[in-house]
N, C-alpha and C. Protein backbone atom coordinates (compact mmCIF):
# COMPACT_ATOMS: atom_id res chain seq x y z
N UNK A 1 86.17 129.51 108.81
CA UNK A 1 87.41 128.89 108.37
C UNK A 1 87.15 127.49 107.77
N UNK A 2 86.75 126.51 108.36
CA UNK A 2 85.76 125.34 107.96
C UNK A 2 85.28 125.45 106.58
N UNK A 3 84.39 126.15 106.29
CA UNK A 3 83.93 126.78 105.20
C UNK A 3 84.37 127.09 103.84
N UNK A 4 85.82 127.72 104.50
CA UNK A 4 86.86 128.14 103.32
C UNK A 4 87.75 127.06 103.12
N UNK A 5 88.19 126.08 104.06
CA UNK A 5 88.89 124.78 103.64
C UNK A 5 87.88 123.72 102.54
N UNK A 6 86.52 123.70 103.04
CA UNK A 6 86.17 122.77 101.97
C UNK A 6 85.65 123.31 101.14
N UNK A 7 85.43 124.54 100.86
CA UNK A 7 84.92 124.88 99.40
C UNK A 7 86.70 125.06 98.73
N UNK A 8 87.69 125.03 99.59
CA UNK A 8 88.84 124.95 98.48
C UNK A 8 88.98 123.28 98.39
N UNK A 9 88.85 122.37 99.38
CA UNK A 9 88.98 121.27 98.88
C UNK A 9 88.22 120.46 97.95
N UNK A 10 86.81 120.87 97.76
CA UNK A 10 85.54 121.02 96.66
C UNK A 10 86.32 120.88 95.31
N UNK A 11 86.74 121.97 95.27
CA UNK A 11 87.48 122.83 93.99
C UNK A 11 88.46 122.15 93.13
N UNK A 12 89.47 121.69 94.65
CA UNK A 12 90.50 121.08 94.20
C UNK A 12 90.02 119.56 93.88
N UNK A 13 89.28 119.06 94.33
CA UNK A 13 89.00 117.56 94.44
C UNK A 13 88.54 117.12 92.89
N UNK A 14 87.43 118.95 92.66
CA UNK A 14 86.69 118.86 91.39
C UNK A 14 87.74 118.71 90.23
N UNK A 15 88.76 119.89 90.17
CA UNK A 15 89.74 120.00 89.44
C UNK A 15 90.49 118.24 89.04
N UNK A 16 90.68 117.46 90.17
CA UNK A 16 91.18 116.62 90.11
C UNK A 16 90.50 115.51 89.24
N UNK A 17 89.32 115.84 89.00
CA UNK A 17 87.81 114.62 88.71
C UNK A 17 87.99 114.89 87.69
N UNK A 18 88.18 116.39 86.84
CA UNK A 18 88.40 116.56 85.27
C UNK A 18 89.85 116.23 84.88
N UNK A 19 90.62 116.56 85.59
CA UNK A 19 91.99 115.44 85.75
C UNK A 19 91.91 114.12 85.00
N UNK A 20 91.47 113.33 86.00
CA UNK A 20 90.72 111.88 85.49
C UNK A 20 90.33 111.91 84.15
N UNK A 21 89.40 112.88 83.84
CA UNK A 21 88.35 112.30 82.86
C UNK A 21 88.97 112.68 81.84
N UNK A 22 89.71 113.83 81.63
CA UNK A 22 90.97 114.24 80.24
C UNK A 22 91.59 113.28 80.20
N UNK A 23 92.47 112.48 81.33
CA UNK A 23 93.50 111.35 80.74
C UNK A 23 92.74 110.08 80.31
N UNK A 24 91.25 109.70 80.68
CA UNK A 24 90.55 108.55 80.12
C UNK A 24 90.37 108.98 79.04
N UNK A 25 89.68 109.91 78.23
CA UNK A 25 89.51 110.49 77.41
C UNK A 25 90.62 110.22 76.01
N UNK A 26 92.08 110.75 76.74
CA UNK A 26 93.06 110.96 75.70
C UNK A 26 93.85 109.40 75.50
N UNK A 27 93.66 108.49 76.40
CA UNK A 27 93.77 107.04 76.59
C UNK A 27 93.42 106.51 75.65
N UNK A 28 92.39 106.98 75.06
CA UNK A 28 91.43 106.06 73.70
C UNK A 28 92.81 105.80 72.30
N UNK A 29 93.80 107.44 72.82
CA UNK A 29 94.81 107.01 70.78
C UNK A 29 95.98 107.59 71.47
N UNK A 30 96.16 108.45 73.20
CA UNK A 30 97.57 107.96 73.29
C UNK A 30 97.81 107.50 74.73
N UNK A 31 98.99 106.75 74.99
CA UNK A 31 99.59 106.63 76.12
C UNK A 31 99.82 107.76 77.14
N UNK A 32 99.99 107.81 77.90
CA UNK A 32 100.35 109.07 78.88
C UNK A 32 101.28 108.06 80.10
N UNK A 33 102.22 108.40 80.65
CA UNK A 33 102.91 107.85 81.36
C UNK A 33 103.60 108.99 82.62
N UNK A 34 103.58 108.80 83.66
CA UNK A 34 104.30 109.34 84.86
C UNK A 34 105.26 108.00 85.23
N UNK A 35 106.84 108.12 85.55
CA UNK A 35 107.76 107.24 85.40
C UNK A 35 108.17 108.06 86.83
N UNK A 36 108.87 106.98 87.79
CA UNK A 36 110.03 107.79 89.07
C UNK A 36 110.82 106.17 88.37
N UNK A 37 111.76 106.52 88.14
CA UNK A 37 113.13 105.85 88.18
C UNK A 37 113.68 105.87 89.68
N UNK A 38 114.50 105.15 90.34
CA UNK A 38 115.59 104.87 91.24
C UNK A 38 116.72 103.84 90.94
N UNK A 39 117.82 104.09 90.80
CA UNK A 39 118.74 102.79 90.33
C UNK A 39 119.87 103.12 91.58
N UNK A 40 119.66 102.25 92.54
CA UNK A 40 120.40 101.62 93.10
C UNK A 40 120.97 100.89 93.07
N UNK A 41 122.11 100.40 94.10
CA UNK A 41 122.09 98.99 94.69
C UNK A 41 122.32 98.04 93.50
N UNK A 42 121.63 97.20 93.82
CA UNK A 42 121.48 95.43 92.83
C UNK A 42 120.41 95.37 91.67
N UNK A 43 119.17 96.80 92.18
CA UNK A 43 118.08 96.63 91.56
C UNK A 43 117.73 97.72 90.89
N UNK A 44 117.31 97.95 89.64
CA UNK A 44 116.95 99.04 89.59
C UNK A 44 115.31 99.47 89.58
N UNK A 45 114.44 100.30 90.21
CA UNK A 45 113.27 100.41 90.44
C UNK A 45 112.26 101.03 89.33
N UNK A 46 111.55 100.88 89.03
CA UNK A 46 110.84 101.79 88.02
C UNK A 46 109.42 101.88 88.43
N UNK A 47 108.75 103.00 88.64
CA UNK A 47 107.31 103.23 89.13
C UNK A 47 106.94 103.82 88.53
N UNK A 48 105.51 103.20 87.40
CA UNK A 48 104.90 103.91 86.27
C UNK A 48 103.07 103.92 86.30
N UNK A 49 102.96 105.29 86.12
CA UNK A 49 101.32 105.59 86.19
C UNK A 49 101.07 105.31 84.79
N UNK A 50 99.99 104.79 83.75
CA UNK A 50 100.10 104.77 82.17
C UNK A 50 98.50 104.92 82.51
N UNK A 51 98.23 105.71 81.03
CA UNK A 51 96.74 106.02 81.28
C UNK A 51 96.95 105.33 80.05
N UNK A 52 96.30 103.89 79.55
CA UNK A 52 96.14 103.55 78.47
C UNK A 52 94.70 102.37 78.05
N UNK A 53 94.23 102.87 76.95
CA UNK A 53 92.64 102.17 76.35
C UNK A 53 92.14 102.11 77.58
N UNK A 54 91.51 102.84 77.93
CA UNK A 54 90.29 102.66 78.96
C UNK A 54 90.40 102.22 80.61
N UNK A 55 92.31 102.51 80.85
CA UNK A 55 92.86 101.81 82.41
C UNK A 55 93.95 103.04 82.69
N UNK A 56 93.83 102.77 84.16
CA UNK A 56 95.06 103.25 84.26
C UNK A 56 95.41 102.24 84.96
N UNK A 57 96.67 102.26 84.94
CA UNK A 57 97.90 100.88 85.07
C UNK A 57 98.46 101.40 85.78
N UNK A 58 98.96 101.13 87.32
CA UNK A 58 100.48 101.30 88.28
C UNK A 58 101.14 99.92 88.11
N UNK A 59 102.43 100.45 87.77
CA UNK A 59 103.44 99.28 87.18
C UNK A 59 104.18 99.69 88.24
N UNK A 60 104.93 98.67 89.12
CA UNK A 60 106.48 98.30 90.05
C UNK A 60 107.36 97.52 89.42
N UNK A 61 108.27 98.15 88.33
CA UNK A 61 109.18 97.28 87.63
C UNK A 61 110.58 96.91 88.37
N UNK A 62 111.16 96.30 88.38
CA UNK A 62 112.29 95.87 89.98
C UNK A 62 113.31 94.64 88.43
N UNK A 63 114.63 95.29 87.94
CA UNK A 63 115.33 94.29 87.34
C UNK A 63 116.59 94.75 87.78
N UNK A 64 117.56 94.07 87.29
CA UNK A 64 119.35 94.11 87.21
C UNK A 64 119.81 95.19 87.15
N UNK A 65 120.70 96.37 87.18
CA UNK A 65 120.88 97.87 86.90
C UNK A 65 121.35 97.39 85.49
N UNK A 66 120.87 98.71 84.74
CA UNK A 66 120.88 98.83 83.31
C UNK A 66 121.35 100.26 82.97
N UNK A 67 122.23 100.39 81.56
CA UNK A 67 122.79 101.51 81.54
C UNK A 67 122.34 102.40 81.09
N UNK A 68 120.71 101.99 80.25
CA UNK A 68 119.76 102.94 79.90
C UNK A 68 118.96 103.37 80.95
N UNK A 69 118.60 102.47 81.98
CA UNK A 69 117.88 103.65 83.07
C UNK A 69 118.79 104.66 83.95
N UNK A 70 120.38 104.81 83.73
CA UNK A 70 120.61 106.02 84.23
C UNK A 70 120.40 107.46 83.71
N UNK A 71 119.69 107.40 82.59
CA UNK A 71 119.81 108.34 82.36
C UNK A 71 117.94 108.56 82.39
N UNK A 72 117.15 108.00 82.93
CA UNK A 72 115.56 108.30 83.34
C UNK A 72 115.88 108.32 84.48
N UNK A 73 116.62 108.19 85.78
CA UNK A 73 116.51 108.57 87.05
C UNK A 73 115.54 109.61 86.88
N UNK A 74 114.84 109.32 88.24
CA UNK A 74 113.84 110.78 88.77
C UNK A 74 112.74 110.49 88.23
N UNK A 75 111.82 111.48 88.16
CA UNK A 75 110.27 111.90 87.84
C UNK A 75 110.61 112.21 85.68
N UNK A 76 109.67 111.75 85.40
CA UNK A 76 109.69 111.95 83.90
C UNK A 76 108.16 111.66 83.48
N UNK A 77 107.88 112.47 82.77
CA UNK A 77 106.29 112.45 81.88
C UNK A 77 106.25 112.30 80.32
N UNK A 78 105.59 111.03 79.83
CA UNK A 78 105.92 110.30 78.55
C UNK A 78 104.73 110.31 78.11
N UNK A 79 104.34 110.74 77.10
CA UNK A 79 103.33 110.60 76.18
C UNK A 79 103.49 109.95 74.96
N UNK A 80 102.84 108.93 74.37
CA UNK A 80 103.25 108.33 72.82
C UNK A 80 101.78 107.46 72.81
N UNK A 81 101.90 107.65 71.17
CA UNK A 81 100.20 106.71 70.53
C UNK A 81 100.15 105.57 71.51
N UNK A 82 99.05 105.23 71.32
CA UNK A 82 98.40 104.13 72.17
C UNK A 82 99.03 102.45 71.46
N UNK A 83 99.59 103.32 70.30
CA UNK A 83 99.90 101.87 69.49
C UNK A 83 101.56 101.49 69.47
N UNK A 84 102.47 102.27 69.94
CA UNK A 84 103.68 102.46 70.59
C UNK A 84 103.93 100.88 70.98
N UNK A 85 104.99 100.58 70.07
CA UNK A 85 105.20 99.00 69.90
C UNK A 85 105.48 97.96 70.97
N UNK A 86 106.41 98.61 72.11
CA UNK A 86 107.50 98.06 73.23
C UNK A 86 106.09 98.14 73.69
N UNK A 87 105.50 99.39 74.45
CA UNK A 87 104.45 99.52 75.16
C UNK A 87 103.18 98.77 74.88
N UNK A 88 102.43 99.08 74.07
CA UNK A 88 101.32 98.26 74.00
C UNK A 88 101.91 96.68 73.92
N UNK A 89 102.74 96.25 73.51
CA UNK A 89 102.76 94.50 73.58
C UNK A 89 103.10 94.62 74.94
N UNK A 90 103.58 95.14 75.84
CA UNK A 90 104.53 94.83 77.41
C UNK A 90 103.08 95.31 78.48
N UNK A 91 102.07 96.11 77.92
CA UNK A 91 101.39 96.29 78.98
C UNK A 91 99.95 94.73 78.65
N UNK A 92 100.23 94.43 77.21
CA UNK A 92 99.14 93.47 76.86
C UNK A 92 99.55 92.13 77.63
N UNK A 93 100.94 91.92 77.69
CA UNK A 93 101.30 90.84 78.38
C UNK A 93 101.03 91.37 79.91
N UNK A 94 101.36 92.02 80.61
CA UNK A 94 100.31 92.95 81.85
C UNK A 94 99.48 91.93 82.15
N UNK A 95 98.69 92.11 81.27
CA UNK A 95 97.32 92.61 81.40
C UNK A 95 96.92 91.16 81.27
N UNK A 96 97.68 90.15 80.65
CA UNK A 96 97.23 89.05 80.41
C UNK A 96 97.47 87.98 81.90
N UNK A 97 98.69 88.28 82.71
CA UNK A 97 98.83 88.18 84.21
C UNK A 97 98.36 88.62 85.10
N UNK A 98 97.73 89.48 84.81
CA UNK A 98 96.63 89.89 85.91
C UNK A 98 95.40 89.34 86.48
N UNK A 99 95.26 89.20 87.62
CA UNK A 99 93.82 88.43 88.44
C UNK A 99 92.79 89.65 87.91
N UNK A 100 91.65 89.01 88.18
CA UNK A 100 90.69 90.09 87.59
C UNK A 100 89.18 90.04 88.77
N UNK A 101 89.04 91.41 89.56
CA UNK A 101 87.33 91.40 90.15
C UNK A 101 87.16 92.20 90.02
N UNK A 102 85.79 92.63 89.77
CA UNK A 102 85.19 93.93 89.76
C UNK A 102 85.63 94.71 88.97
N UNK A 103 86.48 94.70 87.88
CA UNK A 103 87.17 95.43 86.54
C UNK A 103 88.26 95.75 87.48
N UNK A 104 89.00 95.51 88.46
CA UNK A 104 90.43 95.87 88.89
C UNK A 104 91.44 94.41 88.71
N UNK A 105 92.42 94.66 88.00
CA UNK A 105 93.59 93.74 87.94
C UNK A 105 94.55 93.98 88.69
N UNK A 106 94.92 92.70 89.45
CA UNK A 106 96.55 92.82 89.95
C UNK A 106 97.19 91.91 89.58
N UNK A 107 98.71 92.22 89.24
CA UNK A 107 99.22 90.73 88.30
C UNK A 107 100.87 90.80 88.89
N UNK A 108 101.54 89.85 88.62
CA UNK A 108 102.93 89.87 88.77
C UNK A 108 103.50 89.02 87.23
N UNK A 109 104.08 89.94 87.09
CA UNK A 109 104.71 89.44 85.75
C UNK A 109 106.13 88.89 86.00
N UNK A 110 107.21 87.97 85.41
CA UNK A 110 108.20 88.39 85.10
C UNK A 110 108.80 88.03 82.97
N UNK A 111 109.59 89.16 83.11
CA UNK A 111 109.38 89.40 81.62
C UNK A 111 110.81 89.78 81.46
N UNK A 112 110.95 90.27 80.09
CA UNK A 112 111.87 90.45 79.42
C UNK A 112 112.05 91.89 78.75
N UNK A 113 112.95 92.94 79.79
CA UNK A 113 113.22 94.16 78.99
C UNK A 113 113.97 94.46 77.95
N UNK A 114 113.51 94.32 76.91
CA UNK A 114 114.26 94.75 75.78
C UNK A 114 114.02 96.29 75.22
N UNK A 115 113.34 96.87 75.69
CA UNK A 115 113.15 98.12 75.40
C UNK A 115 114.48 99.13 75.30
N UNK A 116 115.77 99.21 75.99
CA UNK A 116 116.87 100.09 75.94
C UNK A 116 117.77 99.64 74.89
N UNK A 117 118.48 100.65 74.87
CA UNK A 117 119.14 100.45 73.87
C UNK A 117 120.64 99.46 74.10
N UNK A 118 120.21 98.99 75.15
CA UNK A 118 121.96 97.91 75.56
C UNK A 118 121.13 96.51 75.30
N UNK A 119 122.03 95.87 76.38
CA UNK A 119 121.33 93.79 76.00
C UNK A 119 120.06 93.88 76.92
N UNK A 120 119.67 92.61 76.35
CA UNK A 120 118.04 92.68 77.39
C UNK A 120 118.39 92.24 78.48
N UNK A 121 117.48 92.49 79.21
CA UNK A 121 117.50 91.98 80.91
C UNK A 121 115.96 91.66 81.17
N UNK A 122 116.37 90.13 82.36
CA UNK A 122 115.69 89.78 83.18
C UNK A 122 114.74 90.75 84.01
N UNK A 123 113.23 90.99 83.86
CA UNK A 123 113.34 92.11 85.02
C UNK A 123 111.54 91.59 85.55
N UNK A 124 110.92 92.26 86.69
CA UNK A 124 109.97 91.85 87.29
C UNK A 124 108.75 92.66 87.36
N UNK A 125 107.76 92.47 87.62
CA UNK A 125 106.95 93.43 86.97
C UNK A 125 105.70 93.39 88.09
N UNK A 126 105.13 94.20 89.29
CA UNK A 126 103.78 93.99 89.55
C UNK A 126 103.06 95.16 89.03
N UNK A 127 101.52 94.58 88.90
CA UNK A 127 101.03 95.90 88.24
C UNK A 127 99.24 96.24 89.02
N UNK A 128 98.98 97.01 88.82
CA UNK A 128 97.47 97.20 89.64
C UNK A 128 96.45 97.91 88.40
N UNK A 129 95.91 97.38 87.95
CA UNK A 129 94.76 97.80 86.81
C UNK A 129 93.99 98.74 87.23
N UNK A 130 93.00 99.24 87.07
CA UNK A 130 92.01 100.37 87.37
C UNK A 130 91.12 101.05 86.25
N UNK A 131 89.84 100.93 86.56
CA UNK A 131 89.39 101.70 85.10
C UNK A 131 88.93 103.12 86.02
N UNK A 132 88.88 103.74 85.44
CA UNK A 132 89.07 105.59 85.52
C UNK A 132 87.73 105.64 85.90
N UNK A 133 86.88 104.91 86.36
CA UNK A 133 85.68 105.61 86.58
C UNK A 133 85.98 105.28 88.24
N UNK A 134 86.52 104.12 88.69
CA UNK A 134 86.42 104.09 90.04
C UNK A 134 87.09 105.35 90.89
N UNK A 135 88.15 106.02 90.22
CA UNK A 135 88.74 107.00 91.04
C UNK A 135 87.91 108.54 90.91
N UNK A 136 87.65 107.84 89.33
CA UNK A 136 86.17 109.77 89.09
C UNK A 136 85.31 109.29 90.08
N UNK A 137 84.40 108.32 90.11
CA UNK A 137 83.50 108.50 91.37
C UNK A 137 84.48 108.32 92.77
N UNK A 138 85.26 108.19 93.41
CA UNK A 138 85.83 108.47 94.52
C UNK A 138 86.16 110.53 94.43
N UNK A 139 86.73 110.85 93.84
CA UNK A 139 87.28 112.09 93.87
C UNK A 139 85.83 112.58 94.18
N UNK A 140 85.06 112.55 93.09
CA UNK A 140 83.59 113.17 93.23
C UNK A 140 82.30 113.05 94.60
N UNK A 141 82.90 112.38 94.89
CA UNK A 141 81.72 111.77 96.03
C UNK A 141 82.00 113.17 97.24
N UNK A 142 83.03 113.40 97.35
CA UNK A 142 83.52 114.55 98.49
C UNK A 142 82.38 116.03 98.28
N UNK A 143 82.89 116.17 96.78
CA UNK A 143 82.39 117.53 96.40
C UNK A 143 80.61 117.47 96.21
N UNK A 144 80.27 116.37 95.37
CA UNK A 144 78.98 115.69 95.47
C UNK A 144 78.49 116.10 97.18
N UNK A 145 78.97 115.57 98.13
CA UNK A 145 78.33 115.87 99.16
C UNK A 145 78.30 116.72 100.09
N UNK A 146 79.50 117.72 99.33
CA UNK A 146 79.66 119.25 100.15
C UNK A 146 78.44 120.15 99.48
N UNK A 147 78.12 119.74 98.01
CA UNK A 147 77.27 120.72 97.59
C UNK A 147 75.81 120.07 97.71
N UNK A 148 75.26 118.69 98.33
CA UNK A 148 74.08 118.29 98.97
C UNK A 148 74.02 119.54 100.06
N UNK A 149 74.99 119.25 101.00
CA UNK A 149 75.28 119.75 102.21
C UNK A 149 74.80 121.87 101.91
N UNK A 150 74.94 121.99 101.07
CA UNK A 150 75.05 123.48 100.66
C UNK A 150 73.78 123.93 100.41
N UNK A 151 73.13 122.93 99.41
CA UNK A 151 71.86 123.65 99.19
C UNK A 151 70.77 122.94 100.08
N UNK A 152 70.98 121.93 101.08
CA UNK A 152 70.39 121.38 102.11
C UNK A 152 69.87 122.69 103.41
N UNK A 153 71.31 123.35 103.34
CA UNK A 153 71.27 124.54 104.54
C UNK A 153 70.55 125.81 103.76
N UNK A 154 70.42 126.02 102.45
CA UNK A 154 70.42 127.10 101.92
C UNK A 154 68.43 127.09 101.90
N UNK A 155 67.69 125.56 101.68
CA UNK A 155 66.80 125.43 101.40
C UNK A 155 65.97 125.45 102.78
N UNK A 156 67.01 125.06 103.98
CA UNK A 156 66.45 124.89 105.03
C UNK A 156 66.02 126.48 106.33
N UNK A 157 66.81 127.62 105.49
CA UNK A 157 66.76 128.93 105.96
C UNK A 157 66.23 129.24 105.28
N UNK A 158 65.43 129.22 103.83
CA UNK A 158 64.83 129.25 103.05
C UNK A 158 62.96 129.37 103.70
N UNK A 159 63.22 128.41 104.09
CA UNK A 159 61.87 127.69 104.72
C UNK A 159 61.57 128.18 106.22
N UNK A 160 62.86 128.75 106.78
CA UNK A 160 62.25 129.15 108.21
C UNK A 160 63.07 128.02 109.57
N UNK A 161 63.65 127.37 108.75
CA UNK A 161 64.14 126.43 109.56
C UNK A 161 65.68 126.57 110.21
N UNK A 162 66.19 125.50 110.97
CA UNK A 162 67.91 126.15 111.70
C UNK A 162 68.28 125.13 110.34
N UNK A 163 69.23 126.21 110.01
CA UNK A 163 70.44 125.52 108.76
C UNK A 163 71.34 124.32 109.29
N UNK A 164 71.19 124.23 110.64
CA UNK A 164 71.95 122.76 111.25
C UNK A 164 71.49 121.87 111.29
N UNK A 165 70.44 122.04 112.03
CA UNK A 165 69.62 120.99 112.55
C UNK A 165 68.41 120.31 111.70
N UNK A 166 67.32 121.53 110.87
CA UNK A 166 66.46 121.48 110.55
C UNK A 166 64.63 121.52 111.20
N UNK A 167 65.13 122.32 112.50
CA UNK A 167 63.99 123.06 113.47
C UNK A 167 63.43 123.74 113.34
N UNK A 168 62.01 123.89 113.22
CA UNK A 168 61.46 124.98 112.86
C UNK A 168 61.44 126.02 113.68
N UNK A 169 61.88 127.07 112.98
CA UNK A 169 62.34 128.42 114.32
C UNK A 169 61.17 129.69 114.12
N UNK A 170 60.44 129.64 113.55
CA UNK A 170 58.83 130.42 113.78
C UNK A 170 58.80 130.93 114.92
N UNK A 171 59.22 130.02 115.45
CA UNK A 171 59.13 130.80 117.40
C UNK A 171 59.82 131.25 117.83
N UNK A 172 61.33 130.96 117.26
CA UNK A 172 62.91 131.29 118.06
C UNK A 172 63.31 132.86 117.72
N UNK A 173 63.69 133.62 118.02
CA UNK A 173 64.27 134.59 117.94
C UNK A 173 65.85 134.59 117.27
N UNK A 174 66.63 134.13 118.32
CA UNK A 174 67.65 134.23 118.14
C UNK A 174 69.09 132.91 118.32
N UNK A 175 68.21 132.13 119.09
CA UNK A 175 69.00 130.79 119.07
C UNK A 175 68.21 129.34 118.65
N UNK A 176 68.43 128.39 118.39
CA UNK A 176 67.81 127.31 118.05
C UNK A 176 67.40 126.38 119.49
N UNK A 177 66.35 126.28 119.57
CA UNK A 177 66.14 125.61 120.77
C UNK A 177 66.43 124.36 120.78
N UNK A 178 66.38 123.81 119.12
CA UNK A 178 67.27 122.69 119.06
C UNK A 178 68.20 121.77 119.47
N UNK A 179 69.51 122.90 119.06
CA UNK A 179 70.88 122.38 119.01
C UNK A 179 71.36 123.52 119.28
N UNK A 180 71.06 124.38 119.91
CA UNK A 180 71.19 125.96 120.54
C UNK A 180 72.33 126.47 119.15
N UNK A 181 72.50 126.61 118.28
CA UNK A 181 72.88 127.22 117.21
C UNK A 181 72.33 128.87 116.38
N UNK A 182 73.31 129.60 116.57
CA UNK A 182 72.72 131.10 116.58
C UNK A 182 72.00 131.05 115.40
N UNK A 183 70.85 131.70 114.79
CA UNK A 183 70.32 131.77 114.15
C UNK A 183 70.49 132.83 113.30
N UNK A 184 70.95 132.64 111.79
CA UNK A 184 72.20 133.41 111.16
C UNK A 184 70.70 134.59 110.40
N UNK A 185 69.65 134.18 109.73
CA UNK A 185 68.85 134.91 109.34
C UNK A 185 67.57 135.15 109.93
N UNK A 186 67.02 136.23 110.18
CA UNK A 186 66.13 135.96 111.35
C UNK A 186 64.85 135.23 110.66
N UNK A 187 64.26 134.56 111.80
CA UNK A 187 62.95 133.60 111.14
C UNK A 187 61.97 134.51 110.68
N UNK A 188 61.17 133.92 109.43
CA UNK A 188 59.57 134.51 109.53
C UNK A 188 58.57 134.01 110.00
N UNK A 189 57.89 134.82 110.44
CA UNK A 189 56.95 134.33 111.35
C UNK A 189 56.08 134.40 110.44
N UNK A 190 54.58 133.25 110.51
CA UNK A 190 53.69 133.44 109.59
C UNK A 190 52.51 134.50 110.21
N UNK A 191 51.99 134.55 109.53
CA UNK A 191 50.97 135.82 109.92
C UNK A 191 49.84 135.46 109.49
């Protein structure tokens, strides 16, 4: 059972790593955007993923309620050129408030939405930078070390040895004197 959970989480993790590397990829000439709207209250919320030139960007936009974000409430997926006028100047100013280590930015903006189609508004902006390789090597490191782990055991029954431990079982029959672990192929003995 073990077995079958991480070679599906392998899979999925992998799936997720080419994930990554298509939206860095398509980042180079367009935008890609995941948006959750909420307009409540006093404030209205905006939470945006943007895969754009070589980052991905989480934006927390927090301004006045506006009569153009009732109608983006919810989950919405936006794609437009990388050169997309409102956008590229609003994420360059971003980007220009942002602290900077290790190629990750975090910034707090406050700015000016003019993007809808009513009057502009006051609105607030934090954002978290990221370049796409830190999350490809995180996703990857899992599957990377399920398939060490794979041909580690495969090389080590290979050789005569317990696929757990790495004991030489020449002598053992049927359990590992090891780490007492049943011994799945029987040993060869040399002759």
């Amino acid at each position: 059972m073990r077995r079958t959970v991480r070679a599906t989480l392998t899979i999925l993790l992998l799936l997720a790593c080419l994930a990554v590397a298509c939206l860095w990829w398509r980042g180079r000439e367009t935008t890609d955007c995941v948006d959750y709207t909420h307009t409540a209250g006093r404030r209205d919320t905006m939470t945006s993923l943007y895969s754009w030139h070589g980052s991905f960007v989480l934006e927390i936009r927090r301004e006045p309620p506006a009569r153009w974000n009732q109608r983006y409430v919810g989950w919405a997926w936006r794609s437009f050129p990388s050169a997309h006028v409102w956008t590229a100047e609003h994420l360059k100013d971003l980007r220009r408030h942002a602290s900077w280590a290790v190629g990750i930015g975090v910034g707090y903006a406050p700015f000016v939405d003019d993007s809808g189609s009513g009057a502009a508004v006051a609105a607030t902006s934090w954002t978290f930078w990221v370049p796409p390789i830190y999350p490809l090597m995180l996703l990857a490191l899992s599957p990377a070390l399920w398939i060490y782990r794979f041909i580690r055991q495969r090389r080590r029954v290979a050789f005569g040895r317990c696929a757990h431990c790495g004991y030489d079982l020449r002598a053992s029959a049927d359990r590992c004197p090891e780490c007492g672990q049943p011994v799945t192929v029987p040993a060869q003995h040399a002759t």
